[in-house]
Protein backbone atom coordinates (compact mmCIF):
# COMPACT_ATOMS: atom_id res chain seq x y z
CA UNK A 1 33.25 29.43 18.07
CA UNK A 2 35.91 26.66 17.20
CA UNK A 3 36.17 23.81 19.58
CA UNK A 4 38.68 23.62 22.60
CA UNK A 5 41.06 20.71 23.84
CA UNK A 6 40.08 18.95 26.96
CA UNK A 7 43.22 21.27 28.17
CA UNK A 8 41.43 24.36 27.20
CA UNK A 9 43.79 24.73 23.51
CA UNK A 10 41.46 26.18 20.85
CA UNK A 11 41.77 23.05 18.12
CA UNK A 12 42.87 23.91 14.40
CA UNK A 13 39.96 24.37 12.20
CA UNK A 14 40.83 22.30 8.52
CA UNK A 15 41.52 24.81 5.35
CA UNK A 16 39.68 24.03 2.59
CA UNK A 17 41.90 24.22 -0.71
CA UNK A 18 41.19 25.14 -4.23
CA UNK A 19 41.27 22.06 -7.05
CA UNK A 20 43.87 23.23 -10.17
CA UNK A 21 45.10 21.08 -12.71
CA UNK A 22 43.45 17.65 -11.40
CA UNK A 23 44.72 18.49 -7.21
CA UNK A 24 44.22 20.77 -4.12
CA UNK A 25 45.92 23.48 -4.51
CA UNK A 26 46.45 26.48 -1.93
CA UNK A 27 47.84 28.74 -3.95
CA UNK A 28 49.30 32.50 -3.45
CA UNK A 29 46.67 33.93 -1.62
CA UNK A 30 46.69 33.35 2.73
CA UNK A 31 43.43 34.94 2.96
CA UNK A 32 40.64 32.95 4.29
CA UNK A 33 36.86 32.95 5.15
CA UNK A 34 35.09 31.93 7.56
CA UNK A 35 32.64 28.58 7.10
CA UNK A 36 30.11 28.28 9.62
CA UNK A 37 28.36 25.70 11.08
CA UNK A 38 24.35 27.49 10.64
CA UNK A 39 22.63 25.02 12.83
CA UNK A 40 25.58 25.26 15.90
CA UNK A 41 26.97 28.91 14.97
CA UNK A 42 30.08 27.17 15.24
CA UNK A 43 33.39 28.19 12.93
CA UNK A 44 33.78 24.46 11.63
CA UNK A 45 36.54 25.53 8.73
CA UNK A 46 38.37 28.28 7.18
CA UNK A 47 38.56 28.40 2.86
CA UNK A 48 41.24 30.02 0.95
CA UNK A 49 40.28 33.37 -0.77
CA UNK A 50 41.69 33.18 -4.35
CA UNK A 51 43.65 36.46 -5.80
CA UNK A 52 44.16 36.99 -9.25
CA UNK A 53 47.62 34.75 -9.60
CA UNK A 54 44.79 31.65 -8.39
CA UNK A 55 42.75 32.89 -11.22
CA UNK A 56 45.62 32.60 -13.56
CA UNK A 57 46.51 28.98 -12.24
CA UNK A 58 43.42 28.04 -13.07
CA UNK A 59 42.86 29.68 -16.16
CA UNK A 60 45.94 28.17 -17.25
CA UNK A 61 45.57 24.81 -16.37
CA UNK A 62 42.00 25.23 -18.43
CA UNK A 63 43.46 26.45 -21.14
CA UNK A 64 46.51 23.66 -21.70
CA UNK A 65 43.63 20.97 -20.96
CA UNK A 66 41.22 22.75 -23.51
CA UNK A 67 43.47 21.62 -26.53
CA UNK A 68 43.48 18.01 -26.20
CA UNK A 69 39.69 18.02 -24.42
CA UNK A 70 38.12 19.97 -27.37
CA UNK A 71 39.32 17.25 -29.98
CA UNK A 72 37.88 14.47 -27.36
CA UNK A 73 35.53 12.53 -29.34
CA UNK A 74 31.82 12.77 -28.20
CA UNK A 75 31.67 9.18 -27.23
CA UNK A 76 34.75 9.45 -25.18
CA UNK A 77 33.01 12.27 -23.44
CA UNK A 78 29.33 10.68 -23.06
CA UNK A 79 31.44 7.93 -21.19
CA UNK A 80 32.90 10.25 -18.72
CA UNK A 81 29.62 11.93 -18.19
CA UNK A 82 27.63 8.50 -17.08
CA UNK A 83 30.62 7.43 -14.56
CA UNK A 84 30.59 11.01 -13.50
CA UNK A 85 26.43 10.47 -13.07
CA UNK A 86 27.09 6.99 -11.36
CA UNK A 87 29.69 8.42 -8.84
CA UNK A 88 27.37 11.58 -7.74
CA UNK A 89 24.49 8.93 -7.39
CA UNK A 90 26.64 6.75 -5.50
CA UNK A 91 27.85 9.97 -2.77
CA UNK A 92 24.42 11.58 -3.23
CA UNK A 93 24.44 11.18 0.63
CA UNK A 94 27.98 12.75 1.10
CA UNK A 95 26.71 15.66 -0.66
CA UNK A 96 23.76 16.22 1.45
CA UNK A 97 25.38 15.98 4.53
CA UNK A 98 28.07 18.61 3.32
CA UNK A 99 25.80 20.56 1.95
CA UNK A 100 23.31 20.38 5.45
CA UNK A 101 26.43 21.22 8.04
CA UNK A 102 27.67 24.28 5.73
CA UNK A 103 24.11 25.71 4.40
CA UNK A 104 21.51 24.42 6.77
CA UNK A 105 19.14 23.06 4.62
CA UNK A 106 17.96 19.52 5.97
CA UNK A 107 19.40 16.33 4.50
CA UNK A 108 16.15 15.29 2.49
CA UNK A 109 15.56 18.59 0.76
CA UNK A 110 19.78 18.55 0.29
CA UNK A 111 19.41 15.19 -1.37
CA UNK A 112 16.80 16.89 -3.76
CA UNK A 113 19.21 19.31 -4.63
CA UNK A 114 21.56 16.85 -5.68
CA UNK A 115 19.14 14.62 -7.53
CA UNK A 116 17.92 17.92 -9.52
CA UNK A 117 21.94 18.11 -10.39
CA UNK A 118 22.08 14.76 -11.59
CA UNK A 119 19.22 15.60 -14.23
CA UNK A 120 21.64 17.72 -15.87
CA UNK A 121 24.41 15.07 -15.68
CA UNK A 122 21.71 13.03 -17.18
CA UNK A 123 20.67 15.41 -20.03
CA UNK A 124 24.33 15.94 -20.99
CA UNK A 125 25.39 12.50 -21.31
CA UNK A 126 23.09 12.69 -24.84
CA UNK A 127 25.99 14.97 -26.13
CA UNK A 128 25.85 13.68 -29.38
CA UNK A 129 22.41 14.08 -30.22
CA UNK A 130 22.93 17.23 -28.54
CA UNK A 131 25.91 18.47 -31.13
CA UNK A 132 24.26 17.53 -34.24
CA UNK A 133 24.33 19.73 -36.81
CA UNK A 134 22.20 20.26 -40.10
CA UNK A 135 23.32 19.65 -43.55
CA UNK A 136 21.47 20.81 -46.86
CA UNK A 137 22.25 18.97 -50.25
CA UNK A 138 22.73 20.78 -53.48
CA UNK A 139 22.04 23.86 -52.28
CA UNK A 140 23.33 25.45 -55.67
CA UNK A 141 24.57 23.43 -58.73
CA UNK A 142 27.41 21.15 -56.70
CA UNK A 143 27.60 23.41 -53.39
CA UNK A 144 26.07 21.77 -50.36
CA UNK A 145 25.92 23.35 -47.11
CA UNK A 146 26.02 22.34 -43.26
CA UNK A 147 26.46 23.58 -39.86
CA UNK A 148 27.54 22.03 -37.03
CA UNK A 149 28.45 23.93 -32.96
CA UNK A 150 32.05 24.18 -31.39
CA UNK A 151 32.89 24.81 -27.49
CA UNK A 152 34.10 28.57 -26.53
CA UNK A 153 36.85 27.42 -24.59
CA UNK A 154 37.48 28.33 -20.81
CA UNK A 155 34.36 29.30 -19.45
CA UNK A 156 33.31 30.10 -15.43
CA UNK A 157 30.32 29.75 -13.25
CA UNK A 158 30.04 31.98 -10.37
CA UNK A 159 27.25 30.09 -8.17
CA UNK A 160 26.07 31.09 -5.01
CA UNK A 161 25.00 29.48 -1.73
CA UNK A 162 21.73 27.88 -1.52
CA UNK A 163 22.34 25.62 -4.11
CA UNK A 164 26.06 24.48 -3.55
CA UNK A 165 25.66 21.37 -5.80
CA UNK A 166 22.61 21.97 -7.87
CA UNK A 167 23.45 25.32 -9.80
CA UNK A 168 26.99 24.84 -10.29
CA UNK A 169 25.40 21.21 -11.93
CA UNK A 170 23.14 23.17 -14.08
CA UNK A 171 26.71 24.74 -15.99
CA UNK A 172 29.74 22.93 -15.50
CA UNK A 173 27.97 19.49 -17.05
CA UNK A 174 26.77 21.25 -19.90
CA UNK A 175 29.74 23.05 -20.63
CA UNK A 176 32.13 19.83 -20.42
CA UNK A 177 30.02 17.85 -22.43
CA UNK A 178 30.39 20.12 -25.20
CA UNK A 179 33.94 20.60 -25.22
CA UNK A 180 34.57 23.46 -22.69
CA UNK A 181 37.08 23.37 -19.71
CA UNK A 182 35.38 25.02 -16.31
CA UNK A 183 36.56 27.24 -13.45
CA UNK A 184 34.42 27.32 -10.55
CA UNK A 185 33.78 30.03 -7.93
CA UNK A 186 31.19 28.61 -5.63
CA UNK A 187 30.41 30.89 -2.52
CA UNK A 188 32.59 30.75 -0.06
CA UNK A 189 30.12 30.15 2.87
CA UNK A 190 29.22 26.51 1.45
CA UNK A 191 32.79 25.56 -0.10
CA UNK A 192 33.29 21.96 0.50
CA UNK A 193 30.74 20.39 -1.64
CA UNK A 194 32.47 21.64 -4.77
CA UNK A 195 35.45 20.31 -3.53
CA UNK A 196 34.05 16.59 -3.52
CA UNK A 197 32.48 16.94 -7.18
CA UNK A 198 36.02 18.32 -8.05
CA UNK A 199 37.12 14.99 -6.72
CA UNK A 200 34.01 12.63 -8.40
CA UNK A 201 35.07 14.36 -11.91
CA UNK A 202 38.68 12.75 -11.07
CA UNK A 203 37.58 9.69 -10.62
CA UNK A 204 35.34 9.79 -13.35
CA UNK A 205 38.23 9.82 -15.76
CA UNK A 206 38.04 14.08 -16.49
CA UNK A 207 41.49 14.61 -17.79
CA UNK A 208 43.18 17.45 -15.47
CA UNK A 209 42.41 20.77 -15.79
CA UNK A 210 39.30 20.49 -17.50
CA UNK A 211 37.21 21.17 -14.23
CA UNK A 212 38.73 23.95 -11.73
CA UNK A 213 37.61 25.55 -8.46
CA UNK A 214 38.97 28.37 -7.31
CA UNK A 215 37.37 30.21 -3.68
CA UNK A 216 36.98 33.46 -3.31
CA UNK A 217 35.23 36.65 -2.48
CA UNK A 218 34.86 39.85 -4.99
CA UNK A 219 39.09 39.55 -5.52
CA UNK A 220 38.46 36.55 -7.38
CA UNK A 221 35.56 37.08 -9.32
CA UNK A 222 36.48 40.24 -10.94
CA UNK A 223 39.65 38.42 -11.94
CA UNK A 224 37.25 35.81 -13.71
CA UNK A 225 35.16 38.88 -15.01
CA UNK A 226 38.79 40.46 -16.40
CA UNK A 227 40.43 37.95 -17.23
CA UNK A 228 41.53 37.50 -21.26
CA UNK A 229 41.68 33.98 -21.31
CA UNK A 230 38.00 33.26 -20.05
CA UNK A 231 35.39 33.37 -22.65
CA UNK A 232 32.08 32.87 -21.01
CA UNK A 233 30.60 33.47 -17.88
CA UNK A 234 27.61 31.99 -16.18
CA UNK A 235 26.20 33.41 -12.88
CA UNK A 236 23.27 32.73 -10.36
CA UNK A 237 23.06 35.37 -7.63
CA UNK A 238 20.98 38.83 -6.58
CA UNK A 239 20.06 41.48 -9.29
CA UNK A 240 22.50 43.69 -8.13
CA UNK A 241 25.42 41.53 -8.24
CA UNK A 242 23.64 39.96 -11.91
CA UNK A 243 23.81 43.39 -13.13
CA UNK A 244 27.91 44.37 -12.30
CA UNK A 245 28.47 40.48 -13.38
CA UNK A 246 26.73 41.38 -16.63
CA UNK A 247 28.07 44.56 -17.39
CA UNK A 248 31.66 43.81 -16.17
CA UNK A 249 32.07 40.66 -18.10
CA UNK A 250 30.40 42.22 -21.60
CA UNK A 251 32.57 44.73 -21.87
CA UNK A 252 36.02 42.35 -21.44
CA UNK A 253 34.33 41.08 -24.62
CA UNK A 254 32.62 37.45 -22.72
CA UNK A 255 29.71 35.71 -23.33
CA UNK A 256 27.28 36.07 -19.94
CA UNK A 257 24.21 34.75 -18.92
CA UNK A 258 23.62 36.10 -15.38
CA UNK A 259 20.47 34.72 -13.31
CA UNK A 260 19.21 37.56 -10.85
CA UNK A 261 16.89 37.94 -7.45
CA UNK A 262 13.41 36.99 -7.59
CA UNK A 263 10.05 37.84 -5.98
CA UNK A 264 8.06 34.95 -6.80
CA UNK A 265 4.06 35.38 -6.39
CA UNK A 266 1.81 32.22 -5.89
CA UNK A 267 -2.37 33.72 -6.78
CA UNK A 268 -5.06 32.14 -4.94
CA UNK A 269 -8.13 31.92 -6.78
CA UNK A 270 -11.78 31.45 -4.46
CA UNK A 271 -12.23 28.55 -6.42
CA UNK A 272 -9.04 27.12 -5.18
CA UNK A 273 -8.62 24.20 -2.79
CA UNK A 274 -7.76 26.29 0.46
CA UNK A 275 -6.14 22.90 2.40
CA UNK A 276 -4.03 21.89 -1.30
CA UNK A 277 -2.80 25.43 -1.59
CA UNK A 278 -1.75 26.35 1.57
CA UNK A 279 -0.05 22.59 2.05
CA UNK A 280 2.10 23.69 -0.87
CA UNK A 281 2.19 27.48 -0.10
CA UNK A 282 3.41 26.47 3.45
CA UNK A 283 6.41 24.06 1.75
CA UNK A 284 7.16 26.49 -1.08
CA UNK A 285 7.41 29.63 1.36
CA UNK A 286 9.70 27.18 3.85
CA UNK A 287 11.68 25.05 2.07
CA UNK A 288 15.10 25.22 2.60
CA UNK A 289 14.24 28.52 5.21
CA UNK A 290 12.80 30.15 2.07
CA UNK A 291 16.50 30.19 0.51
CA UNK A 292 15.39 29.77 -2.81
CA UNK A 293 15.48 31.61 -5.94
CA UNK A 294 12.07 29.62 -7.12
CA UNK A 295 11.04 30.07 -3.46
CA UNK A 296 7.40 31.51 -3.19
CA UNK A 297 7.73 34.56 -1.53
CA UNK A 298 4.37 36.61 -1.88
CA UNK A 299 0.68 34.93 -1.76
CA UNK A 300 -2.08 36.98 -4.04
CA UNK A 301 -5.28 35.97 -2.43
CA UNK A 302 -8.38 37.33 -5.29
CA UNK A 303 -11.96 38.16 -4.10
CA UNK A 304 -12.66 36.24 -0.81
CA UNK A 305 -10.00 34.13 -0.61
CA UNK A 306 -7.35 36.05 1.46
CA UNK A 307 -9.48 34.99 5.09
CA UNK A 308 -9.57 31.58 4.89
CA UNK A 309 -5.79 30.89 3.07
CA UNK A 310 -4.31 33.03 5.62
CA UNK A 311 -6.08 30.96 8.52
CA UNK A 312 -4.88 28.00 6.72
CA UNK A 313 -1.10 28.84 6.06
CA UNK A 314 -0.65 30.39 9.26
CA UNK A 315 -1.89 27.07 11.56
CA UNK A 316 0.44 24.86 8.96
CA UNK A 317 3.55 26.84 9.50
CA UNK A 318 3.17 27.17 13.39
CA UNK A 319 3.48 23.12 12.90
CA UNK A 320 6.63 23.26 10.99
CA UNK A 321 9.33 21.41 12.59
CA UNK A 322 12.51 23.79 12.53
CA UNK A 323 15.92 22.42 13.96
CA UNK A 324 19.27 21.30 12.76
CA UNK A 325 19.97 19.82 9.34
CA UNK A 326 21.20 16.42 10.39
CA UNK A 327 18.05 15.42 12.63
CA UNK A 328 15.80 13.90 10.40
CA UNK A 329 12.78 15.17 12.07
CA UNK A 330 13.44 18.30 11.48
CA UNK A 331 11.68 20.05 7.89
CA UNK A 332 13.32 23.71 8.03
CA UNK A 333 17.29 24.55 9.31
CA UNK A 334 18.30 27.27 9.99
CA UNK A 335 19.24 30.27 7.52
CA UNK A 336 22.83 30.64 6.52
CA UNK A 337 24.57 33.14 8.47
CA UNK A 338 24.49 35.51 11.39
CA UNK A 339 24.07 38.52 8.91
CA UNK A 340 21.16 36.80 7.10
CA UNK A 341 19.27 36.04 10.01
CA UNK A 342 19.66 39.56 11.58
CA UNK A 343 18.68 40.84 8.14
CA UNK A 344 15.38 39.26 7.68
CA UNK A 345 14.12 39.83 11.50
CA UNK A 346 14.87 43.73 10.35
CA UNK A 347 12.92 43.15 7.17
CA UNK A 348 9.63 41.29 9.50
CA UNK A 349 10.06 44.28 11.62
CA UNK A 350 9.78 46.77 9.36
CA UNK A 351 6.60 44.88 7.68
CA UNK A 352 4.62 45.50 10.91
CA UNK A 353 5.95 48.97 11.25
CA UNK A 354 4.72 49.82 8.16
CA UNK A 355 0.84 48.71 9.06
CA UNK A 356 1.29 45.15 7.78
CA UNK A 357 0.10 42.19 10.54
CA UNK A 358 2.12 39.22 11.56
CA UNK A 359 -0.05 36.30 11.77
CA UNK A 360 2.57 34.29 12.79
CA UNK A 361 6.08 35.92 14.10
CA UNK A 362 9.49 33.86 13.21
CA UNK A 363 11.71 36.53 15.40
CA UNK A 364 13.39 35.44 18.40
CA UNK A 365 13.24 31.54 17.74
CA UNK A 366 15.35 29.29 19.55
CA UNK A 367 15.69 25.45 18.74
CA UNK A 368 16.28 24.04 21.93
CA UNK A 369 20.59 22.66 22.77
CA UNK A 370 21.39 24.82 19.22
CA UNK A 371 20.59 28.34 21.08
CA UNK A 372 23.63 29.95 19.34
CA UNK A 373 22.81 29.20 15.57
CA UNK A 374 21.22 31.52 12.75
CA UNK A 375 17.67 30.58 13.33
CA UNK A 376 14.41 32.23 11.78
CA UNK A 377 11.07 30.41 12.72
CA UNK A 378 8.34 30.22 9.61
CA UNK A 379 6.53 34.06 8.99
CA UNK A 380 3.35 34.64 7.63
CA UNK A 381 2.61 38.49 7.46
CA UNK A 382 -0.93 39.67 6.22
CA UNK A 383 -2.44 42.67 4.39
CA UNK A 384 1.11 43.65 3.11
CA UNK A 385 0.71 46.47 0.22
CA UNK A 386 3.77 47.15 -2.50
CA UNK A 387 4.63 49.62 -0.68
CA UNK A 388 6.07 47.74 2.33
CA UNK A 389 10.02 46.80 2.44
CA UNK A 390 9.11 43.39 3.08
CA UNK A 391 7.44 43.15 -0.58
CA UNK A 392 10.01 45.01 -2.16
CA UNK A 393 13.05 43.48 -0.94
CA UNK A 394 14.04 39.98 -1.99
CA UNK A 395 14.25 38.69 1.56
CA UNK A 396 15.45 35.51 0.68
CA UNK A 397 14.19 33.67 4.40
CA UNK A 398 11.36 31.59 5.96
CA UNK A 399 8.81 34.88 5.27
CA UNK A 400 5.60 34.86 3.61
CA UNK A 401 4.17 38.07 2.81
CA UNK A 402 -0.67 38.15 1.91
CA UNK A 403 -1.23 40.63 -0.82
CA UNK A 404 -5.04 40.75 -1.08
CA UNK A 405 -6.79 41.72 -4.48
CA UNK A 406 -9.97 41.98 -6.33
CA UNK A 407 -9.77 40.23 -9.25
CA UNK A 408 -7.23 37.97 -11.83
CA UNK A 409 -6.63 40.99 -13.85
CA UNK A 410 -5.15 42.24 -10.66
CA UNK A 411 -3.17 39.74 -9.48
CA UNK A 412 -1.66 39.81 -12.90
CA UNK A 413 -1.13 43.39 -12.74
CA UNK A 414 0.97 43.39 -9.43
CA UNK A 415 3.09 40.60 -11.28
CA UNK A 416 3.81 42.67 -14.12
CA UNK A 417 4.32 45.39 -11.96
CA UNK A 418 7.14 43.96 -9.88
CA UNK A 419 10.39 44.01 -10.99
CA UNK A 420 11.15 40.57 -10.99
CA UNK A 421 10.12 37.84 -13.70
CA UNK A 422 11.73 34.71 -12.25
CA UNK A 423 8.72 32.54 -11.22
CA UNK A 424 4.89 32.63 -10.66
CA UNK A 425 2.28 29.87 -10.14
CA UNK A 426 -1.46 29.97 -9.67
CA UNK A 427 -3.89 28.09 -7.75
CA UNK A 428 -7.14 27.61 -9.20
CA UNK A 429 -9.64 25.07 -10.73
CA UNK A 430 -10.55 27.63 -13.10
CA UNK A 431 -8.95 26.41 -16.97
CA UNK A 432 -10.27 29.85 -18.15
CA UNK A 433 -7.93 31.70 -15.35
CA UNK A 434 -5.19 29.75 -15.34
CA UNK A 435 -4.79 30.29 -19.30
CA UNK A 436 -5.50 33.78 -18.78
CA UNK A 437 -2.92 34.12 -16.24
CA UNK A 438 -0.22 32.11 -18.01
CA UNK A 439 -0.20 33.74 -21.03
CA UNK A 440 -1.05 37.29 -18.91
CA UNK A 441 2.00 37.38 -16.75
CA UNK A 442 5.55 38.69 -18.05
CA UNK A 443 7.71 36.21 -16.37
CA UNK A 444 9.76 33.02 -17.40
CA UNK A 445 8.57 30.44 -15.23
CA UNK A 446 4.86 29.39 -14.56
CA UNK A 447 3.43 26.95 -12.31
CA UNK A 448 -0.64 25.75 -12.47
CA UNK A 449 -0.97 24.36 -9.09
CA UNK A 450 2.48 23.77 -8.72
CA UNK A 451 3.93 26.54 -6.73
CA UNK A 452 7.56 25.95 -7.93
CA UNK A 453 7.61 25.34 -11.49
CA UNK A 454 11.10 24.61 -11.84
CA UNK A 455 11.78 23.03 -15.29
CA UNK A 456 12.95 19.51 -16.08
CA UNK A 457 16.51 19.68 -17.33
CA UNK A 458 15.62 18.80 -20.67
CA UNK A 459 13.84 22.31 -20.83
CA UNK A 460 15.91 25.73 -19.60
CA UNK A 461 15.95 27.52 -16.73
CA UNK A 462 15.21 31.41 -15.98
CA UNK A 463 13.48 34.38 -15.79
CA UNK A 464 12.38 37.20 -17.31
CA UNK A 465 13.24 41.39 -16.35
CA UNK A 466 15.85 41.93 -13.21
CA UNK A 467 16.37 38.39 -12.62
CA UNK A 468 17.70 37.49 -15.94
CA UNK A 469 21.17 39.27 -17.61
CA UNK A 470 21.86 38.49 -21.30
CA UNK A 471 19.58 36.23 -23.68
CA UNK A 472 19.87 32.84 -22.95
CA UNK A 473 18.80 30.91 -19.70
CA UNK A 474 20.50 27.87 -18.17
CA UNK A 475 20.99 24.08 -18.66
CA UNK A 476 18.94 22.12 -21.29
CA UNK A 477 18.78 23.34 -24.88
CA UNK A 478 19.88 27.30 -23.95
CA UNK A 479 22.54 26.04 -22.20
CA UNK A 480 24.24 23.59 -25.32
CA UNK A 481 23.23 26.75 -27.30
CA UNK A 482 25.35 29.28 -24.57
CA UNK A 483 28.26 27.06 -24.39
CA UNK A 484 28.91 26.71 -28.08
CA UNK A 485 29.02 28.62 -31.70
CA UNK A 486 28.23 27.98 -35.09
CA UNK A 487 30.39 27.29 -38.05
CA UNK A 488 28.45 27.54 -41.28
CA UNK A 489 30.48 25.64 -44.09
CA UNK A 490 29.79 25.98 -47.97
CA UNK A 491 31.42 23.56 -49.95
CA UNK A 492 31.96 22.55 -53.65
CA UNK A 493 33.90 19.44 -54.88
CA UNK A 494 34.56 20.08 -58.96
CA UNK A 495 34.83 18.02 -61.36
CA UNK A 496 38.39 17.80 -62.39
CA UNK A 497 37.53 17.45 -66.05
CA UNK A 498 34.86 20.19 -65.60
CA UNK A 499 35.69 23.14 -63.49
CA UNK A 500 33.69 25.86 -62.62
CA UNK A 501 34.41 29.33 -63.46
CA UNK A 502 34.52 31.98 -61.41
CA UNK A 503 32.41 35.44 -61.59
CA UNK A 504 32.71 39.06 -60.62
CA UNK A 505 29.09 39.25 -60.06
CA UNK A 506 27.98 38.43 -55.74
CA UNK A 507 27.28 34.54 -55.35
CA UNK A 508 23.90 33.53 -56.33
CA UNK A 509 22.70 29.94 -55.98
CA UNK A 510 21.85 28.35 -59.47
């Protein structure tokens, strides 16, 4: 609901703008979304809807800035990239606040988020060592060869909304650093934190145009998928949506690397600490309301251990403390919209329908003086079989689904089995299972009693099956790799007095 006037007058919620060449812009398009307020269910703010004339703005302003920004030297860049990294530090707590009122997610796990973004600020501000190509000497008699990476040109990120700052962080750093302009679509549920890095990148010195955002629903990002003058395209969202982004983009002719769903299994050994795995089980499961792509989603208890971990887990998360993002007692908000919380109490339901047992039931939770917003309280359901909806479906909330097996060969079984290859981890003090296991499983992220092995930024991010589209994953080394291409020069400097003559024969080196 918006907020009335003492008089009764409903007051005028604020528009959230696009940023084009260096400014807000509002552009052609009057359509608008709706940005709620998760914790309140209060409309707090409506965001422009880009159409394709937006997406030309932008793509235009890119492209002009592209010429000069391309031929920027690499120290000139590195220096925009550290007071770019100073600035986020600096409004690390803006960000989190933004990013609690339009997401949910409390303030200390948001300022994670943004300190997980500023390791990619980080590993991009060594550009230069980054760029460096190779050279070989006298390759044949006065020919030496060397290689060295140029950027693509315009390139896009289409992010989604449980990360608002972090994923977009994971691309448009990357891609600047080496030479690329950016147009951003974040979500439009979670707009305005985009909007304030637009603004840190401004003060940071980013000439204008190089770094664009542009709102907007499925209007606006099949103009990015279409569009001529866009060369790359980097996405994090559900398989589906990977897939069409994928597909779309490829056949306009465009780079893609397009991060899908995930279903992400923690296995409990009986040799396992029960209390140390179902601490982290407990956080990994309801974290951020379980809106995470590395989120652990589906506990594998071997042999005997299913019992006691499921005791365990279920007495930690009937302790969690759920309420609004902004009260710093609270360790789980709520989930992000109306529609997502009705859609994951159908999913719970449908778990017990289907023979599975709720050990501890999130439906129907109310945080007391915040009755009316999206809330889901932690779920822990038991004996679920791959079968059930609830283990099928990426439910992407506060649910924890207990698949009990025999053995490790099992466990690793049901992870090959599932469609999904974003992230595993193991618990165990077993060396001889947890090598097994890690070399076992068919999927891109492992953890060893870590139960969200998320990579540093100086490594890449991303899965393996459905949840990854196209051949490289994100940030760190893939990432300088995706956002340039190599130029292979062979070149001979003759002797004036002593040239060399040509031949009809193919090259050969001599």
């Amino acid at each position: 609901m918006r907020p009335a006037h003492p008089e009764g007058a409903v007051e005028e919620v604020r528009t959230i703008q696009h940023w084009i060449g260096g400014r807000q812009a509002a552009g052609t398009s009057t359509r608008t979304g709706t940005v709620w307020n998760p914790a309140t269910g209060e409309h707090q703010a409506d965001v422009l809807l880009a159409d394709p004339a937006d997406v030309d703005a932008a793509v235009a302003a890119a492209s002009e800035a592209f010429q000069s920004w391309s031929q920027t030297s690499l120290s000139k860049r590195a220096k925009i990239l550290f007071a770019f990294r100073q600035l986020v530090d600096a409004r690390a707590q803006d960000l989190a606040e933004i990013i609690a009122d339009e997401h949910g997610k409390v303030v200390s796990d948001a300022l994670g988020e943004v300190q997980r973004g500023l390791e990619v600020v980080e590993f991009a501000c060594g550009i230069p060592h980054l760029l460096k190509g190779d050279y070989s000497d006298q390759v044949s008699t006065g020919v030496d060869v060397f290689s060295f990476r140029e950027p693509l040109g315009v390139v896009a990120g289409i992010t989604p909304f449980n990360f608002p700052v972090m994923v977009p962080m994971w691309m448009h750093p990357v891609a600047i650093a080496c030479g690329n302009t950016f147009v951003l679509k974040p979500s439009e549920r979670d707009p305005s934190a985009s909007m304030l890095v637009a603004e840190l990148w401004a003060e940071a010195g980013l000439p204008d145009g190089v770094f664009s955002v542009v709102h907007g629903d499925k209007t606006s990002v099949d103009a990015i998928l279409d569009h001529p003058g866009i060369s790359a395209v980097s996405f994090v969202g559900s398989t589906p949506i990977a897939r069409y982004i994928h597909e779309r983009a490829s056949v306009s002719g465009k780079r893609v690397q397009a991060l899908g769903g995930a279903k992400n299994h923690a296995i409990v050994m009986p040799d396992a600490d029960v209390d140390f795995a179902s601490e982290h089980m407990v956080a990994a499961a309801f974290g951020s309301a379980g809106e995470r792509c590395m989120a652990i989603s589906a506990a594998v208890t071997v042999g005997d251990a299913g019992d006691g971990l499921v005791d365990a887990v279920a007495a930690k998360a009937a302790k969690v403390r759920v309420g609004p993002g902004r009260d710093a007692a609270s360790e789980m908000g709520p989930v992000v919209t109306a529609a997502a919380r009705d859609r994951i109490v159908g999913l719970i339901g449908s778990g017990a329908e289907q023979g599975a047992s709720l050990a501890v039931d999130g439906r129907d939770y109310v945080v007391d003086g915040h009755e009316n917003g999206f809330w889901v309280g932690p779920t822990v359901i038991d004996r679920v079989t791959p079968e059930m909806d609830v283990y099928r479906e990426e439910i992407f909330g506060p649910v924890l689904s207990v698949v009990r097996v025999e053995t490790v060969d099992d466990a690793i079984a049901l992870v090959n089995a599932n469609p999904y290859g974003n992230g595993t981890a193991i618990f165990t003090s077993s060396g001889e299972a947890a090598r097994r296991f890690q070399r076992g499983v068919q999927v891109g992220m492992i953890g060893i009693n870590v139960p969200i092995p998320v990579p540093m930024a100086y490594y890449s991010f991303g899965g393996w099956k459905d949840s990854l589209f196209g051949d490289k994953h994100v940030h760190g080394p893939e990432g300088v790799s995706f956002y340039t291409r190599a130029k292979v020069v062979t070149s001979r400097w003759p002797h004036v007095d002593n040239p060399v003559g040509a031949s009809y024969h193919f090259p050969t080196h001599q």
